[in-house]
PDB file of N, CA and C in Angstrom:
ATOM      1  N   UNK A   1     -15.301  -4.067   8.895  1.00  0.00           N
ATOM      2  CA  UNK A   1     -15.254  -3.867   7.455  1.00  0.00           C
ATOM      3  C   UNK A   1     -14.501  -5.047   6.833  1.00  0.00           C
ATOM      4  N   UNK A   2     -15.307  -5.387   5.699  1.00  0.00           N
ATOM      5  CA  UNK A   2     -14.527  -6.568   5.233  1.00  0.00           C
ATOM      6  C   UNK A   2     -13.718  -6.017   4.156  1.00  0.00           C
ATOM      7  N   UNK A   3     -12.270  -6.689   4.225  1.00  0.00           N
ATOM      8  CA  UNK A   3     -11.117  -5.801   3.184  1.00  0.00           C
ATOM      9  C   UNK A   3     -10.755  -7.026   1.862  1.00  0.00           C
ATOM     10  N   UNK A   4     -11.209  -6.819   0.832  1.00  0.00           N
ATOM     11  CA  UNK A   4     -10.907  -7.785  -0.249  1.00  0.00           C
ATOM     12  C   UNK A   4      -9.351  -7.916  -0.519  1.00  0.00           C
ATOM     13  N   UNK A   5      -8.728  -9.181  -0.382  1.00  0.00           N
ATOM     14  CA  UNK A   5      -7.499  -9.717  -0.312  1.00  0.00           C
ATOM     15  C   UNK A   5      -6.663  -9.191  -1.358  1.00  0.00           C
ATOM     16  N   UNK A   6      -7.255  -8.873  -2.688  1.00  0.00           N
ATOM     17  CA  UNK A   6      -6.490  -7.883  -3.642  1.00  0.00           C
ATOM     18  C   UNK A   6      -5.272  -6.576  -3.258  1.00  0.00           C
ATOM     19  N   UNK A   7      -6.716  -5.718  -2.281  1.00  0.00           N
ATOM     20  CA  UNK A   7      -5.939  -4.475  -1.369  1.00  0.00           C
ATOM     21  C   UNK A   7      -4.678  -4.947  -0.062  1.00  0.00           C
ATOM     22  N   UNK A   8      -4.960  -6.311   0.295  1.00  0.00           N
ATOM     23  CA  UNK A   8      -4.241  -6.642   1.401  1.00  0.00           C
ATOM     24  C   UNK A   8      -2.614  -6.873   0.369  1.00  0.00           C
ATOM     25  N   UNK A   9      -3.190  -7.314  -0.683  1.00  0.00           N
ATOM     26  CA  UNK A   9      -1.721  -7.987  -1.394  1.00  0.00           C
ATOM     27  C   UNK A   9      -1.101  -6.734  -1.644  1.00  0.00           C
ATOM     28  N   UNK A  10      -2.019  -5.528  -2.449  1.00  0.00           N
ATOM     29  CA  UNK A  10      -1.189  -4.764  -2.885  1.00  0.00           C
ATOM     30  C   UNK A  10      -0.205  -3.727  -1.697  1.00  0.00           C
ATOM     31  N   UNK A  11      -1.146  -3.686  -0.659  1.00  0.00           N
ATOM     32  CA  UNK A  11      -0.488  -2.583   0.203  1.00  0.00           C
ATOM     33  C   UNK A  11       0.877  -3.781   0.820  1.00  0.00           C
ATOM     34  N   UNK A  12       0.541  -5.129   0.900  1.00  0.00           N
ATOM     35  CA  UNK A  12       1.920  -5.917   1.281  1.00  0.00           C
ATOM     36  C   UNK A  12       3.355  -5.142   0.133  1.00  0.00           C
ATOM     37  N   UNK A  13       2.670  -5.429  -0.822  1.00  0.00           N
ATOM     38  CA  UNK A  13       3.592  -5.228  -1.666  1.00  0.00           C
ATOM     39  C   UNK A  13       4.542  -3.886  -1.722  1.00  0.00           C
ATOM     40  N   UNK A  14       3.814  -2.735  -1.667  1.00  0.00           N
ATOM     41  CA  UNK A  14       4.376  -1.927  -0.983  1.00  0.00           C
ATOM     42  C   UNK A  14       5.199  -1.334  -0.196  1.00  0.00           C
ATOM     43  N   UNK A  15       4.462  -2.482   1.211  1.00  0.00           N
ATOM     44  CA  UNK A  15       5.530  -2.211   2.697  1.00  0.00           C
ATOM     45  C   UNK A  15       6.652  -2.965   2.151  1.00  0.00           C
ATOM     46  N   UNK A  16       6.546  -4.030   1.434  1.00  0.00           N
ATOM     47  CA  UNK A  16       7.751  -5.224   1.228  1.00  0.00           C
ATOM     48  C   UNK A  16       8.491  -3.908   0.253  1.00  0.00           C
ATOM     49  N   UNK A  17       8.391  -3.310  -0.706  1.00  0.00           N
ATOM     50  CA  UNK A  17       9.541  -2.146  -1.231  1.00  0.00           C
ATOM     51  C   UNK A  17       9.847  -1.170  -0.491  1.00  0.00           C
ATOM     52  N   UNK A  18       9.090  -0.519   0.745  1.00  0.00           N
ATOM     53  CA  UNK A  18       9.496   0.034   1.403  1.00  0.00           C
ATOM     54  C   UNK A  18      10.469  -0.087   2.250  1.00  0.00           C
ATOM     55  N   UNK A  19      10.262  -1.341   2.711  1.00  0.00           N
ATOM     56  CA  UNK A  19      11.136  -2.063   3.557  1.00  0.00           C
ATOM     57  C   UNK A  19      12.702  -2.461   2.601  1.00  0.00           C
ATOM     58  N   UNK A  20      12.755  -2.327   1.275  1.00  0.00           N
ATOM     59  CA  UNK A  20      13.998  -2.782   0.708  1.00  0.00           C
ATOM     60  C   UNK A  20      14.972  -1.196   1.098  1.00  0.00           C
ATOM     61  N   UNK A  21      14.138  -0.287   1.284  1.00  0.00           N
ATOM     62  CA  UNK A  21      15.307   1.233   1.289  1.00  0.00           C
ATOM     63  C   UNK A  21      16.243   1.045   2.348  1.00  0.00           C
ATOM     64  N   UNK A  22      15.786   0.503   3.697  1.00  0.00           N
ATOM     65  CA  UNK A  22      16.605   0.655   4.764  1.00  0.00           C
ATOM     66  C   UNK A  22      18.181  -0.008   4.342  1.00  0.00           C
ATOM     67  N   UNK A  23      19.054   0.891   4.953  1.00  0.00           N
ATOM     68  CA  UNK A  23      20.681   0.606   4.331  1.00  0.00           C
ATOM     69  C   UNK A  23      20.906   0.927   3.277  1.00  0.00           C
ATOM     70  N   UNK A  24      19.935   1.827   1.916  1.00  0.00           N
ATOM     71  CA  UNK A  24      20.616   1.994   1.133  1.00  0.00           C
ATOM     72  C   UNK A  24      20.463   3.384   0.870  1.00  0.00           C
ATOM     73  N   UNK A  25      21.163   4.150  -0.136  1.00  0.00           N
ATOM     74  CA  UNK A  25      21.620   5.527   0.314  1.00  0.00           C
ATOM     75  C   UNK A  25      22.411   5.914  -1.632  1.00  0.00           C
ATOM     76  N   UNK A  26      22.403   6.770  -1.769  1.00  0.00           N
ATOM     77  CA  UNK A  26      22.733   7.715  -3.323  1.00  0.00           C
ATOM     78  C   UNK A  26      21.093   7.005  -3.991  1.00  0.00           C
ATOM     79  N   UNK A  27      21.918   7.002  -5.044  1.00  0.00           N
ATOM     80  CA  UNK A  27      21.208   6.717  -6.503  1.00  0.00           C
ATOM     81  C   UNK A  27      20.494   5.452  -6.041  1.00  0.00           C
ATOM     82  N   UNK A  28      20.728   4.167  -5.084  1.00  0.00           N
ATOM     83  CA  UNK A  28      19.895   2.960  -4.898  1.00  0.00           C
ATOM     84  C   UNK A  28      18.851   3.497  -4.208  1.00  0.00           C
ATOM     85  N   UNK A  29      19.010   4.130  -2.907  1.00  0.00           N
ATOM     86  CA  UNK A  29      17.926   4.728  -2.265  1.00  0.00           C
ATOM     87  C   UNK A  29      17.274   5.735  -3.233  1.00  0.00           C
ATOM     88  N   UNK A  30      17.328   6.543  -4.103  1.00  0.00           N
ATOM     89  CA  UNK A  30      16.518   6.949  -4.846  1.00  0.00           C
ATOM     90  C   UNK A  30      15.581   6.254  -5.570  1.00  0.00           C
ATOM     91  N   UNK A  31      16.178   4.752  -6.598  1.00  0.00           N
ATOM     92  CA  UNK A  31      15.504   4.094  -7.393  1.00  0.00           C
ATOM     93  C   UNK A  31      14.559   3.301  -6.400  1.00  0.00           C
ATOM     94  N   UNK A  32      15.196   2.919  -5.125  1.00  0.00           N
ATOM     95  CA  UNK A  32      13.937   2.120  -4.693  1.00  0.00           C
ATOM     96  C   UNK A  32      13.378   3.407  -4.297  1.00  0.00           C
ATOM     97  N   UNK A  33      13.063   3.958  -3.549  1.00  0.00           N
ATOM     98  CA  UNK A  33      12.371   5.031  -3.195  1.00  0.00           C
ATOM     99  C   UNK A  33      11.188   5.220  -4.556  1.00  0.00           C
ATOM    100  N   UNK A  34      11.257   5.535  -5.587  1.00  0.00           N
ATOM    101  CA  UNK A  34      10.593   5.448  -7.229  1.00  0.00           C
ATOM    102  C   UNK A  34       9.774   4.024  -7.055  1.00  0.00           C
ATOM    103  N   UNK A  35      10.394   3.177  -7.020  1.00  0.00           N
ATOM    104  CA  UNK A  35       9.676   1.861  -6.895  1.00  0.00           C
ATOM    105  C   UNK A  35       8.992   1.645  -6.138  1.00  0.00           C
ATOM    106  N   UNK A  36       9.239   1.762  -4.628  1.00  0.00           N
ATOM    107  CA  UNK A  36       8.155   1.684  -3.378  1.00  0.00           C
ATOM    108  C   UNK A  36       6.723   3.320  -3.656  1.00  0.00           C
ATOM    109  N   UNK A  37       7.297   3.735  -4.099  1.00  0.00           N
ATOM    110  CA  UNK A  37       6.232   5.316  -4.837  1.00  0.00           C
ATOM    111  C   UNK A  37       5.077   4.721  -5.894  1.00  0.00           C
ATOM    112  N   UNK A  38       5.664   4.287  -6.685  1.00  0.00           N
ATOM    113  CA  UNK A  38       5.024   3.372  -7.774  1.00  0.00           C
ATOM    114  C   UNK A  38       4.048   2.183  -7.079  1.00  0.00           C
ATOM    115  N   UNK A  39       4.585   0.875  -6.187  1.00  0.00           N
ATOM    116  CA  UNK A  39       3.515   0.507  -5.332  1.00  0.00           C
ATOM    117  C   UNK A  39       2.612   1.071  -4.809  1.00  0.00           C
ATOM    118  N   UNK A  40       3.223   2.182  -4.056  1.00  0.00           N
ATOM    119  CA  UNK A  40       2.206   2.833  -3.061  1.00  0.00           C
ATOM    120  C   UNK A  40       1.365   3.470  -4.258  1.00  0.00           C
ATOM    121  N   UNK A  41       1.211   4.158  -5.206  1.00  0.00           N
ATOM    122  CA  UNK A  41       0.062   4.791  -6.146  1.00  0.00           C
ATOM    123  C   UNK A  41      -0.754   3.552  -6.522  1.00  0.00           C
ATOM    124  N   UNK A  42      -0.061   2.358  -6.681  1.00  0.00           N
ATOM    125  CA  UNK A  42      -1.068   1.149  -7.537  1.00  0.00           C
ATOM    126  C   UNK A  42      -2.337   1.096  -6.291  1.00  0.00           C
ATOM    127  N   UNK A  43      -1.532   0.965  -4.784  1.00  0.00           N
ATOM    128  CA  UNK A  43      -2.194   0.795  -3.880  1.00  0.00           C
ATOM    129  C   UNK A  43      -3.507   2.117  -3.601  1.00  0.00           C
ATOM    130  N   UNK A  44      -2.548   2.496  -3.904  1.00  0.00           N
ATOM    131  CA  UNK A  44      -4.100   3.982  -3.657  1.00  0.00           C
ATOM    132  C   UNK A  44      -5.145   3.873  -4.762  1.00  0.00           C
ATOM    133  N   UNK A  45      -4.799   3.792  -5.947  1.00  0.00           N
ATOM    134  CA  UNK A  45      -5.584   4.068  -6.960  1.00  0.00           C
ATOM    135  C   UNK A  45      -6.838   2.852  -6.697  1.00  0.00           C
ATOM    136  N   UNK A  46      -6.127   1.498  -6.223  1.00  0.00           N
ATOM    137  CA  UNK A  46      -6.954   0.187  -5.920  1.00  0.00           C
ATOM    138  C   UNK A  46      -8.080   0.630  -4.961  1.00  0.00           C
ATOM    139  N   UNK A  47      -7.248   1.361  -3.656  1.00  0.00           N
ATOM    140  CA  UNK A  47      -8.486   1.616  -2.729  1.00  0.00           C
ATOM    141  C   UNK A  47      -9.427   2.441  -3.552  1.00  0.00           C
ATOM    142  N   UNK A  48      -9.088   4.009  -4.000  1.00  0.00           N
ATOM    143  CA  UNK A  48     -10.018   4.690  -4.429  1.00  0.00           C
ATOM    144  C   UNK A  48     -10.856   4.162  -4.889  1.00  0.00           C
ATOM    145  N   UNK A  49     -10.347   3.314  -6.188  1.00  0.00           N
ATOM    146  CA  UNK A  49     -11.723   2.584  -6.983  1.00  0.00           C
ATOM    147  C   UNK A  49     -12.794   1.784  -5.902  1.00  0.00           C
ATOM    148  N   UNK A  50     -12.138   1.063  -5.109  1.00  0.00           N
ATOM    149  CA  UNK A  50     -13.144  -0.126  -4.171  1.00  0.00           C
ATOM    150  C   UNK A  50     -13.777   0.821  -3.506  1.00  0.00           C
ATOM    151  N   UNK A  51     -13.381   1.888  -2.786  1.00  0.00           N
ATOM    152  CA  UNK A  51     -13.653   2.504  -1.882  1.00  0.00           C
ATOM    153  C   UNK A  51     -15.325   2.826  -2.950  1.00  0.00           C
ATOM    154  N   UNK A  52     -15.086   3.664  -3.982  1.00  0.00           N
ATOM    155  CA  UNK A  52     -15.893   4.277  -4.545  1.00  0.00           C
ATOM    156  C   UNK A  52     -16.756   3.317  -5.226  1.00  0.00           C
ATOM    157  N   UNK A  53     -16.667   2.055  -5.530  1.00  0.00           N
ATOM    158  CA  UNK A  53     -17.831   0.771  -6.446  1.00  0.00           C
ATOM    159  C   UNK A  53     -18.310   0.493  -4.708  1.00  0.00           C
ATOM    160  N   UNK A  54     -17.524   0.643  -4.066  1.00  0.00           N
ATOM    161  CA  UNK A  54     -18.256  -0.315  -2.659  1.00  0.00           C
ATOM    162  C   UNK A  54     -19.422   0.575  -1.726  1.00  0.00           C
ATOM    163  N   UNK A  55     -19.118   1.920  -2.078  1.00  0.00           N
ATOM    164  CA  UNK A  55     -19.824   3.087  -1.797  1.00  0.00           C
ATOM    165  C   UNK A  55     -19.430   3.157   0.158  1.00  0.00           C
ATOM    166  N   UNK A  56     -17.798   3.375   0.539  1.00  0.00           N
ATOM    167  CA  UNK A  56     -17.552   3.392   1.558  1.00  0.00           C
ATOM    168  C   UNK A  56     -16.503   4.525   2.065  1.00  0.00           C
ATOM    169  N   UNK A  57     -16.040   4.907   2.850  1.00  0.00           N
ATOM    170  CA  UNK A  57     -15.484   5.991   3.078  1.00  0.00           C
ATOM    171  C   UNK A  57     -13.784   5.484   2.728  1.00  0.00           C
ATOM    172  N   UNK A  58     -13.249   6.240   1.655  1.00  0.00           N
ATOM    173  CA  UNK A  58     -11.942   6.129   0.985  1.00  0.00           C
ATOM    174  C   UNK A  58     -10.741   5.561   2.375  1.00  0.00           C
ATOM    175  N   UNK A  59     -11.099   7.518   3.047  1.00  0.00           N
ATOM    176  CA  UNK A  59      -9.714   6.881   4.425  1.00  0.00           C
ATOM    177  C   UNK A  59     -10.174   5.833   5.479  1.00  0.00           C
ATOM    178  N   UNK A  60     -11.623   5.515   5.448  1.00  0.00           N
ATOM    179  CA  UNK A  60     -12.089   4.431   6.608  1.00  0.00           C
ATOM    180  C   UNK A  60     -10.921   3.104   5.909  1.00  0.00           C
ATOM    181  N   UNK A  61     -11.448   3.249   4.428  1.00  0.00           N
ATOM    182  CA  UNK A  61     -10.700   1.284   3.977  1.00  0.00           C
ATOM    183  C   UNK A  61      -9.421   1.673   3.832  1.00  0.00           C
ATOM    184  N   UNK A  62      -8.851   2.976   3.523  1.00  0.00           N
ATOM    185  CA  UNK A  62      -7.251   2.856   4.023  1.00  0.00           C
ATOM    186  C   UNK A  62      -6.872   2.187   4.942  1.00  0.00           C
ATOM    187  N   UNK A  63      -7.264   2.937   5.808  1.00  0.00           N
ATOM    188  CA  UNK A  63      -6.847   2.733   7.155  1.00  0.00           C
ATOM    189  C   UNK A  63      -7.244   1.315   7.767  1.00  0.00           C
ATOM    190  N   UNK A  64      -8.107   0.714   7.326  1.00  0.00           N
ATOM    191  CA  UNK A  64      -8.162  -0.987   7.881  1.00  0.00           C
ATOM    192  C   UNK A  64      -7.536  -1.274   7.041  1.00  0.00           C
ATOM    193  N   UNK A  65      -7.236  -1.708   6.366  1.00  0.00           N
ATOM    194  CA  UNK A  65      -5.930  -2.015   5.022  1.00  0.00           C
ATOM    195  C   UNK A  65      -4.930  -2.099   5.550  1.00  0.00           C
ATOM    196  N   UNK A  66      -4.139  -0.450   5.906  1.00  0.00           N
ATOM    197  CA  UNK A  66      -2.822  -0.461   6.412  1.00  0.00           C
ATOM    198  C   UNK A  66      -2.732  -1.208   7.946  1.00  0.00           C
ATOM    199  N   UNK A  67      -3.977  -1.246   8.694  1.00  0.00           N
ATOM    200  CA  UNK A  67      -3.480  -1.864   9.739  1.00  0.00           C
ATOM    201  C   UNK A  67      -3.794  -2.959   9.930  1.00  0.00           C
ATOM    202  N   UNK A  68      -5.035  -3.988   9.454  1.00  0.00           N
ATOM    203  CA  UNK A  68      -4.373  -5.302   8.628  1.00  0.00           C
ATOM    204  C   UNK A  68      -3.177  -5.631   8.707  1.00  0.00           C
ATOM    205  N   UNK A  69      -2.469  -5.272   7.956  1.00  0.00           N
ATOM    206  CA  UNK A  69      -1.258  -5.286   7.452  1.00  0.00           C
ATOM    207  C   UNK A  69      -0.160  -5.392   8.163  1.00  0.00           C
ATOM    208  N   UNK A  70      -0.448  -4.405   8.576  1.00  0.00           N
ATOM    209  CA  UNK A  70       0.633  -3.818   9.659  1.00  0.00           C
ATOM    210  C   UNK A  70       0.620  -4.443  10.859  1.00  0.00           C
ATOM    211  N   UNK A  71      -0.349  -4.883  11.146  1.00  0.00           N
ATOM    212  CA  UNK A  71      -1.175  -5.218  12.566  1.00  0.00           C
ATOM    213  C   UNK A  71      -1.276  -6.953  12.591  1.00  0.00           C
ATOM    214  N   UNK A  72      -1.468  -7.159  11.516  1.00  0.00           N
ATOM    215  CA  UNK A  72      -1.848  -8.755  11.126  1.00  0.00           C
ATOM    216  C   UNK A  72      -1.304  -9.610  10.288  1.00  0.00           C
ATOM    217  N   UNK A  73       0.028  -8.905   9.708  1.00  0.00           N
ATOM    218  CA  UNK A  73       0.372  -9.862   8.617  1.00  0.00           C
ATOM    219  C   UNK A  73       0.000  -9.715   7.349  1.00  0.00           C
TER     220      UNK A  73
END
C-alpha cells in the first residue's frame, strides 16, 4: 500500500508529542497529554478522509502508517 507522506508527517507528529509526556507528571502531563490527543485526532480524521476518497480499508492504512513510522522512521 502506498501511504501519502502527508499521513506519515502527521502521525510523526503525534508520536513526537507523545513522546514529550515521558518525565512529566501534574498539570504538564495533563496539558501535553491534550496536545498529543489533539495530534492524534488531526491524524485520524486525515486517515479517515484518505482512507474513504482512496476507497481503502480505514484500519488497513492505519496500521501501515503507524508502522511506517514506527518501523521506518
Amino acid at each position: 500500500m502506498e501511504i501519502p507522506e502527508p499521513l506519515l508527517d502527521l502521525e510523526r507528529a503525534a508520536e513526537a508529542e507523545r513522546a514529550k509526556l515521558a518525565g512529566l507528571d501534574g498539570e504538564e502531563h495533563a496539558a501535553q497529554q491534550r496536545t498529543w490527543r489533539e495530534a492524534a485526532a488531526v491524524f485520524q480524521q486525515a486517515v479517515t478522509a484518505h482512507a474513504a476518497a482512496a476507497g481503502v480499508d480505514r484500519h488497513t492504512l492505519e496500521q501501515a502508517v503507524k508502522h511506517a513510522v514506527r518501523h521506518n522512521g
